[in-house]
N, C-alpha and C. Protein backbone atom coordinates (compact mmCIF):
# COMPACT_ATOMS: atom_id res chain seq x y z
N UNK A 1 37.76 103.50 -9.20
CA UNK A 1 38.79 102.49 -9.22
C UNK A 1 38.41 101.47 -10.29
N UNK A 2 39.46 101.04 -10.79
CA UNK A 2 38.98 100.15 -12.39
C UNK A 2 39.12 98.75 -11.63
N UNK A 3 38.67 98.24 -12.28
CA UNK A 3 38.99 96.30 -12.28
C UNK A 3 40.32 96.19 -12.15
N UNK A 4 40.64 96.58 -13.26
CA UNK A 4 42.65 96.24 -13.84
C UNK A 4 43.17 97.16 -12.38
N UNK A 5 43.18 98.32 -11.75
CA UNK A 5 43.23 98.36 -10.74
C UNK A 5 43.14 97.83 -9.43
N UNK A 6 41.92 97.23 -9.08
CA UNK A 6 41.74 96.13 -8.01
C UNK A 6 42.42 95.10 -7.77
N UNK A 7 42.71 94.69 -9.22
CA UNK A 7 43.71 93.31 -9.64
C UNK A 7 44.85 93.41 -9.20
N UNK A 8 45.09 94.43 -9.16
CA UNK A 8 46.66 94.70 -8.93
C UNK A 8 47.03 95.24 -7.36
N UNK A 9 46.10 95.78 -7.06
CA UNK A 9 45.76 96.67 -5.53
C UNK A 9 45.81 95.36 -4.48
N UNK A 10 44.89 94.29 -4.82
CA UNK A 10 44.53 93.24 -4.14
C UNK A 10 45.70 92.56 -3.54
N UNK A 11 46.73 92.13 -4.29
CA UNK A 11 47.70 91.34 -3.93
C UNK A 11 48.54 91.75 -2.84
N UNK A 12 48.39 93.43 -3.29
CA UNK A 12 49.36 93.84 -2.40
C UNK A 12 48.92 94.47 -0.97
N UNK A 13 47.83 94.35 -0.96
CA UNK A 13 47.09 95.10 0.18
C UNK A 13 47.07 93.84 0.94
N UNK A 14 46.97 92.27 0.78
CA UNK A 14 46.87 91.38 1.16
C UNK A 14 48.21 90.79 1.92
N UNK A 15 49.29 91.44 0.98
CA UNK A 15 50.82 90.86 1.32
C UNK A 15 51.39 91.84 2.59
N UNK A 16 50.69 92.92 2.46
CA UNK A 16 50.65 93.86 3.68
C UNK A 16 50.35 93.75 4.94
N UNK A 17 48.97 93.20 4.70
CA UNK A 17 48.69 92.44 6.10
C UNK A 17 48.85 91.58 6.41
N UNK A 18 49.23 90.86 5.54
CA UNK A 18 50.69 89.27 6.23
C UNK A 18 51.82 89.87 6.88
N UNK A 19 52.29 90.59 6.24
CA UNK A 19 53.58 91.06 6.75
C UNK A 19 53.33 92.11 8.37
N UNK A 20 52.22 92.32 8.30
CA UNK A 20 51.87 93.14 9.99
C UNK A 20 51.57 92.25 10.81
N UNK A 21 51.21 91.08 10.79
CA UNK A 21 50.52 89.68 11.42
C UNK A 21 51.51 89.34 12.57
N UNK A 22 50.91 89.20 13.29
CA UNK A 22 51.90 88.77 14.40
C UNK A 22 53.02 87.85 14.10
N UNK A 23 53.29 87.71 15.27
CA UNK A 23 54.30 86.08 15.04
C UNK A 23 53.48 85.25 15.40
N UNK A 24 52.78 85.04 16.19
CA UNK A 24 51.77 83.79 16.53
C UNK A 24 51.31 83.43 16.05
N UNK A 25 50.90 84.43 14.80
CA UNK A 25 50.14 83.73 13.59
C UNK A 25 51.01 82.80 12.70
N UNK A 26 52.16 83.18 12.42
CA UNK A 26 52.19 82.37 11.84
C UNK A 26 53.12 80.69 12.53
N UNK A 27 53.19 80.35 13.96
CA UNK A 27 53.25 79.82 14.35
C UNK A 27 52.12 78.79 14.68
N UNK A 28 51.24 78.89 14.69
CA UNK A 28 49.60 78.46 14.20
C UNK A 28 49.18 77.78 12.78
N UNK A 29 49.50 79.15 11.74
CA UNK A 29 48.95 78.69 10.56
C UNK A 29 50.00 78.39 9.36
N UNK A 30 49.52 76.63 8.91
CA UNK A 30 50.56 76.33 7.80
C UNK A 30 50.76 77.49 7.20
N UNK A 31 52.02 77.34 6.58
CA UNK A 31 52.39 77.70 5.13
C UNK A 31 51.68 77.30 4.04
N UNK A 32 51.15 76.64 4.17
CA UNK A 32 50.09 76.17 2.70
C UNK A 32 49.15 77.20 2.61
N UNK A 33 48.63 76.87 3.53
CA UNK A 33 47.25 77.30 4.32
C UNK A 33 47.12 78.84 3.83
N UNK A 34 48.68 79.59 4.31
CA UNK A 34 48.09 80.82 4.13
C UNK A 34 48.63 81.05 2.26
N UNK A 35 49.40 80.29 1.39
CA UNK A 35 49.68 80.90 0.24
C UNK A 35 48.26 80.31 -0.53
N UNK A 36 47.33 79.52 0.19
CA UNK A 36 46.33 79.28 -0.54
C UNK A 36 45.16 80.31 -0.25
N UNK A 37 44.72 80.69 0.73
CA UNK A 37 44.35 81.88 1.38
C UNK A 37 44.50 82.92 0.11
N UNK A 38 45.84 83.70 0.08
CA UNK A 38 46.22 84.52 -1.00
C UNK A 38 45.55 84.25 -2.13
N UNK A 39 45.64 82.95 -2.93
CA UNK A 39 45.44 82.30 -4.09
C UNK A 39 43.97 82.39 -4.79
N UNK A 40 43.76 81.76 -3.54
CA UNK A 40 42.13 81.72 -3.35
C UNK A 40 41.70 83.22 -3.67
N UNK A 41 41.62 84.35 -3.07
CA UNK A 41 40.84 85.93 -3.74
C UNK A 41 41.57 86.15 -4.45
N UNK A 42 42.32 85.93 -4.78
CA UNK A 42 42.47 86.44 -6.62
C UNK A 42 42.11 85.82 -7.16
N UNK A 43 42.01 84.55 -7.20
CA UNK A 43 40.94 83.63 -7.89
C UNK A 43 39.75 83.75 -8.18
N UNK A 44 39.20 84.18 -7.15
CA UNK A 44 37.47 84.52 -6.91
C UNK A 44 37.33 85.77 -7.54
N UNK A 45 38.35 87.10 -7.40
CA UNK A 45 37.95 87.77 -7.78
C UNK A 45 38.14 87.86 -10.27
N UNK A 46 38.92 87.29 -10.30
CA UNK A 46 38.95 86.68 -11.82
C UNK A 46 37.84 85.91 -12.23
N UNK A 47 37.20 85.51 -11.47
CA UNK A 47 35.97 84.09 -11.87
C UNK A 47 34.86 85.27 -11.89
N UNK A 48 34.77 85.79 -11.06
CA UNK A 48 33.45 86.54 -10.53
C UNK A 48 33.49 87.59 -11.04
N UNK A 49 34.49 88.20 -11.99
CA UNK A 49 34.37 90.02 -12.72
C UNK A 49 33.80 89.74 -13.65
N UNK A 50 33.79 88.80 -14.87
CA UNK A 50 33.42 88.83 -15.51
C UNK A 50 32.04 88.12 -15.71
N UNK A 51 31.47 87.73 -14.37
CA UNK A 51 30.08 86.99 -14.67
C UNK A 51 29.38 88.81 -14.15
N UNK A 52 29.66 89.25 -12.92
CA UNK A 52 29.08 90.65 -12.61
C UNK A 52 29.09 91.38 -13.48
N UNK A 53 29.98 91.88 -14.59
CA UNK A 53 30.46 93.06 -15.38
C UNK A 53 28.97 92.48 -16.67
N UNK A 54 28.77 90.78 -16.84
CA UNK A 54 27.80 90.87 -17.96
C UNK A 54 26.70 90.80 -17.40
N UNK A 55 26.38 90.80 -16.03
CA UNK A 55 25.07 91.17 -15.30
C UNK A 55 24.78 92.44 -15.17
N UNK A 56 25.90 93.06 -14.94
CA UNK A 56 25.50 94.35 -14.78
C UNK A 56 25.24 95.22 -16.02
N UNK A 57 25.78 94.50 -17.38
CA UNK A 57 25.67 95.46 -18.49
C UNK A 57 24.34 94.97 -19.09
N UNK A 58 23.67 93.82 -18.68
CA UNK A 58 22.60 92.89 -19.13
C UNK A 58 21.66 94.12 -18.69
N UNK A 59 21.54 94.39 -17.04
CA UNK A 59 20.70 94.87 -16.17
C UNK A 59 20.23 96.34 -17.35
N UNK A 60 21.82 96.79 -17.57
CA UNK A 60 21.43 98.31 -17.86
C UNK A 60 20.77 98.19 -19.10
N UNK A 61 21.24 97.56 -19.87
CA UNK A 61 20.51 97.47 -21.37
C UNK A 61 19.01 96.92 -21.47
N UNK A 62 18.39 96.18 -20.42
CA UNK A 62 17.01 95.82 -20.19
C UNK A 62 16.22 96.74 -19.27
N UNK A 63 17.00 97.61 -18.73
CA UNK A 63 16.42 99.38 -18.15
C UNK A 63 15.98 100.32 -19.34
N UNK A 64 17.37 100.28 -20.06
CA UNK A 64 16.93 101.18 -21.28
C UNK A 64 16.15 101.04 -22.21
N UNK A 65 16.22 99.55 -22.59
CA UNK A 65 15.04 99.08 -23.42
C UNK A 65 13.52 99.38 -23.20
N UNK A 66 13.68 99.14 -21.82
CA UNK A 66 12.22 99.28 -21.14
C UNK A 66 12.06 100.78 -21.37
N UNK A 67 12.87 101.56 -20.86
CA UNK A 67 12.46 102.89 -21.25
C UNK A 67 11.92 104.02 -22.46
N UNK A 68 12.77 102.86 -23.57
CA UNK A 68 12.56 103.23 -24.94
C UNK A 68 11.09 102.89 -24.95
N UNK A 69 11.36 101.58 -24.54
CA UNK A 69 9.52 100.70 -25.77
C UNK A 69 8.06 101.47 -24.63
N UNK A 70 8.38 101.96 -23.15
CA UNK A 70 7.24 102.85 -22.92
C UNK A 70 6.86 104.62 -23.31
N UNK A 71 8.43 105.02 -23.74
CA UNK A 71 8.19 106.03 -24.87
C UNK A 71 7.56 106.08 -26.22
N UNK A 72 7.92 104.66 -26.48
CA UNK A 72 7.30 104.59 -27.97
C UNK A 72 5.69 104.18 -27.93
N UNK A 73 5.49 103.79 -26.81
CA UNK A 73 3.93 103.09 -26.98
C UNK A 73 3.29 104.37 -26.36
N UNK A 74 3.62 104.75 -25.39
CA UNK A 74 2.83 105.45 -24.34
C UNK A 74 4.03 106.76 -24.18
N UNK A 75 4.59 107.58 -24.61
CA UNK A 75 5.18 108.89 -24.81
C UNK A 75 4.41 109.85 -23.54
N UNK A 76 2.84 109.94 -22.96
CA UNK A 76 2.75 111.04 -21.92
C UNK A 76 3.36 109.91 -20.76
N UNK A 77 3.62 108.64 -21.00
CA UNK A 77 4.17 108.38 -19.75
C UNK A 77 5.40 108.72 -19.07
N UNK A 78 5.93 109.24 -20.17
CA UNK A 78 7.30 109.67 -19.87
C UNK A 78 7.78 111.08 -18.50
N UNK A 79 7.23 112.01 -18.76
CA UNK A 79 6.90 112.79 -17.75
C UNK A 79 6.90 112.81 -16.00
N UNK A 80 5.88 111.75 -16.30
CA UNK A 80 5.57 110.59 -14.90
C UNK A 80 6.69 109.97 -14.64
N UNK A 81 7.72 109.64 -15.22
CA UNK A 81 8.58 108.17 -14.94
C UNK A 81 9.88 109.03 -14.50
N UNK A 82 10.02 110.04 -14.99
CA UNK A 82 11.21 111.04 -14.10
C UNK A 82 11.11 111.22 -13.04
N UNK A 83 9.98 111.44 -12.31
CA UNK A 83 9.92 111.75 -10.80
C UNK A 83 9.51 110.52 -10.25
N UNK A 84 9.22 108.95 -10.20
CA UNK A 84 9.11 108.04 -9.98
C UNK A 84 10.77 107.70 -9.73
N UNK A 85 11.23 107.81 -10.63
CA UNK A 85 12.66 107.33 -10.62
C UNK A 85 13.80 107.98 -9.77
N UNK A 86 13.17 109.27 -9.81
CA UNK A 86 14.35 110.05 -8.59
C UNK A 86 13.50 109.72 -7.27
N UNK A 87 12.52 110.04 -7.02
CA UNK A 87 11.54 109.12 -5.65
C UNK A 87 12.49 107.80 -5.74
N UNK A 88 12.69 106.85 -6.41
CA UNK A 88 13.16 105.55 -6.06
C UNK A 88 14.73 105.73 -5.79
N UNK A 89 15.49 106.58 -6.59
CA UNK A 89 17.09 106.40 -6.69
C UNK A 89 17.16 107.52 -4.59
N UNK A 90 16.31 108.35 -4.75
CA UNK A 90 16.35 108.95 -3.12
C UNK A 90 16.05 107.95 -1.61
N UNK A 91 15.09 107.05 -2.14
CA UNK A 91 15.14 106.18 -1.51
C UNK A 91 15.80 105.27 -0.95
N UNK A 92 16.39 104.95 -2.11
CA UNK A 92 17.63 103.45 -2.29
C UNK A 92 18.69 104.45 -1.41
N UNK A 93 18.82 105.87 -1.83
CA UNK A 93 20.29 106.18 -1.06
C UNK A 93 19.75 106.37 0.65
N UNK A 94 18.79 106.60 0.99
CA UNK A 94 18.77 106.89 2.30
C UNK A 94 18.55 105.50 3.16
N UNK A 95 18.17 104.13 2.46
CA UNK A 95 18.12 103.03 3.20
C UNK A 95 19.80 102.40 3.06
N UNK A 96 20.49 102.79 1.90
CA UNK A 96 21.67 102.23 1.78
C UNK A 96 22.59 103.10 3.10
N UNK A 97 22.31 104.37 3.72
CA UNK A 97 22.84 105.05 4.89
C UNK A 97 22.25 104.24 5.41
N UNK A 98 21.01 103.52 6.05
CA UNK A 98 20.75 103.25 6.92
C UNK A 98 21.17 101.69 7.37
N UNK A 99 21.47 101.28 6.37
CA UNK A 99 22.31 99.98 6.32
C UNK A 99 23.31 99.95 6.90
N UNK A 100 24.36 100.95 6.00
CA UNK A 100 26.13 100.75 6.56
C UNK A 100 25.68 101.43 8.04
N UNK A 101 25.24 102.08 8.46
CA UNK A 101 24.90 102.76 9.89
C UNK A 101 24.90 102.09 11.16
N UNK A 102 24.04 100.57 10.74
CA UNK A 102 23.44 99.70 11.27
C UNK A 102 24.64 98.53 11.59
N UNK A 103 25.16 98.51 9.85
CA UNK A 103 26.59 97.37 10.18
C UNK A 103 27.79 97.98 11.03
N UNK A 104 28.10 99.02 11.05
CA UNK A 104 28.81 100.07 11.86
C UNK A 104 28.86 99.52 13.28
N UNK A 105 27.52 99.49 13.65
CA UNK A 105 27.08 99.65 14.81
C UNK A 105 26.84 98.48 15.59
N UNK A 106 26.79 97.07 14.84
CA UNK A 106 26.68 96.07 15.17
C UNK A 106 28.04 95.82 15.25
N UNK A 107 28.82 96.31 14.35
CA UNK A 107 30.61 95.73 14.72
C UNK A 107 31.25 96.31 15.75
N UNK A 108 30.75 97.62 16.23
CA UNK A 108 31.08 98.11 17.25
C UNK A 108 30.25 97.44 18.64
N UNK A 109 29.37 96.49 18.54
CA UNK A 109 28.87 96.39 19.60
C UNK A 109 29.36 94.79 19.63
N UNK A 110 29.98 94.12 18.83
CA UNK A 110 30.91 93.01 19.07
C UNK A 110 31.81 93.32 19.06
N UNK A 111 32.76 94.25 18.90
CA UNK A 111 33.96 94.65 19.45
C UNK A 111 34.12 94.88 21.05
N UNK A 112 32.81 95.95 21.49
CA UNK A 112 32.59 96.01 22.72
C UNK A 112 32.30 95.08 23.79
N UNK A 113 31.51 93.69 23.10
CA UNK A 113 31.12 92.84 24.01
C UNK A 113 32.18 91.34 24.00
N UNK A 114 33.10 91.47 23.21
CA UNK A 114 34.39 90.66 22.94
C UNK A 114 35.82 90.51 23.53
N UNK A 115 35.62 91.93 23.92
CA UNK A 115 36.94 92.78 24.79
C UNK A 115 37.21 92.59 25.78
């Protein structure tokens, strides 16, 4: 899914679930309240793409660098640093399961104890 996608996805996925909202809700909550609500994440999400998108391209280009300048100094290290790196990227994926697993499970157990 692209950015320019999200941008556009957002509004309406948002206007969706206004429109399913009870009536009580909006007997409760201004009218201000909620077109600022709306306002507000698209806002955040415009402010915040483009500080992430140059963090994240910062990140990758100071990975690769690093990778170059220990080829160029030290070349048998290279060998070594392939299986270090899939050891780490195997890692990261089996704690990142064990994460969402965990948040899963905690929302299900405040759903259960809320009811």
């Amino acid at each position: 899914m692209t950015p320019s996608s999200c941008c556009l996805m957002l509004p309406d996925i948002l206007l969706l679930l206004l429109c399913r909202a009870p009536l009580s809700f909006f007997h409760v909550t201004p009218t201000g309240r909620i077109i600022n609500r709306l306002t507000k994440d698209t806002s955040d999400v415009d402010k915040n793409l483009a500080d992430f998108a140059a963090f994240f391209l910062r990140s990758c280009l100071q990975l690769t660098s690093t990778i170059i300048l220990v080829g160029v100094t030290t070349p048998f290290a290279l060998p070594f640093l392939v299986p270090i790196l899939l050891l780490f990227y195997f890692l990261y994926q089996y704690f990142q399961v064990g994460r969402t697993t965990l948040l899963v499970f905690f929302i299900c157990c405040v759903l259960v104890f809320f009811m």
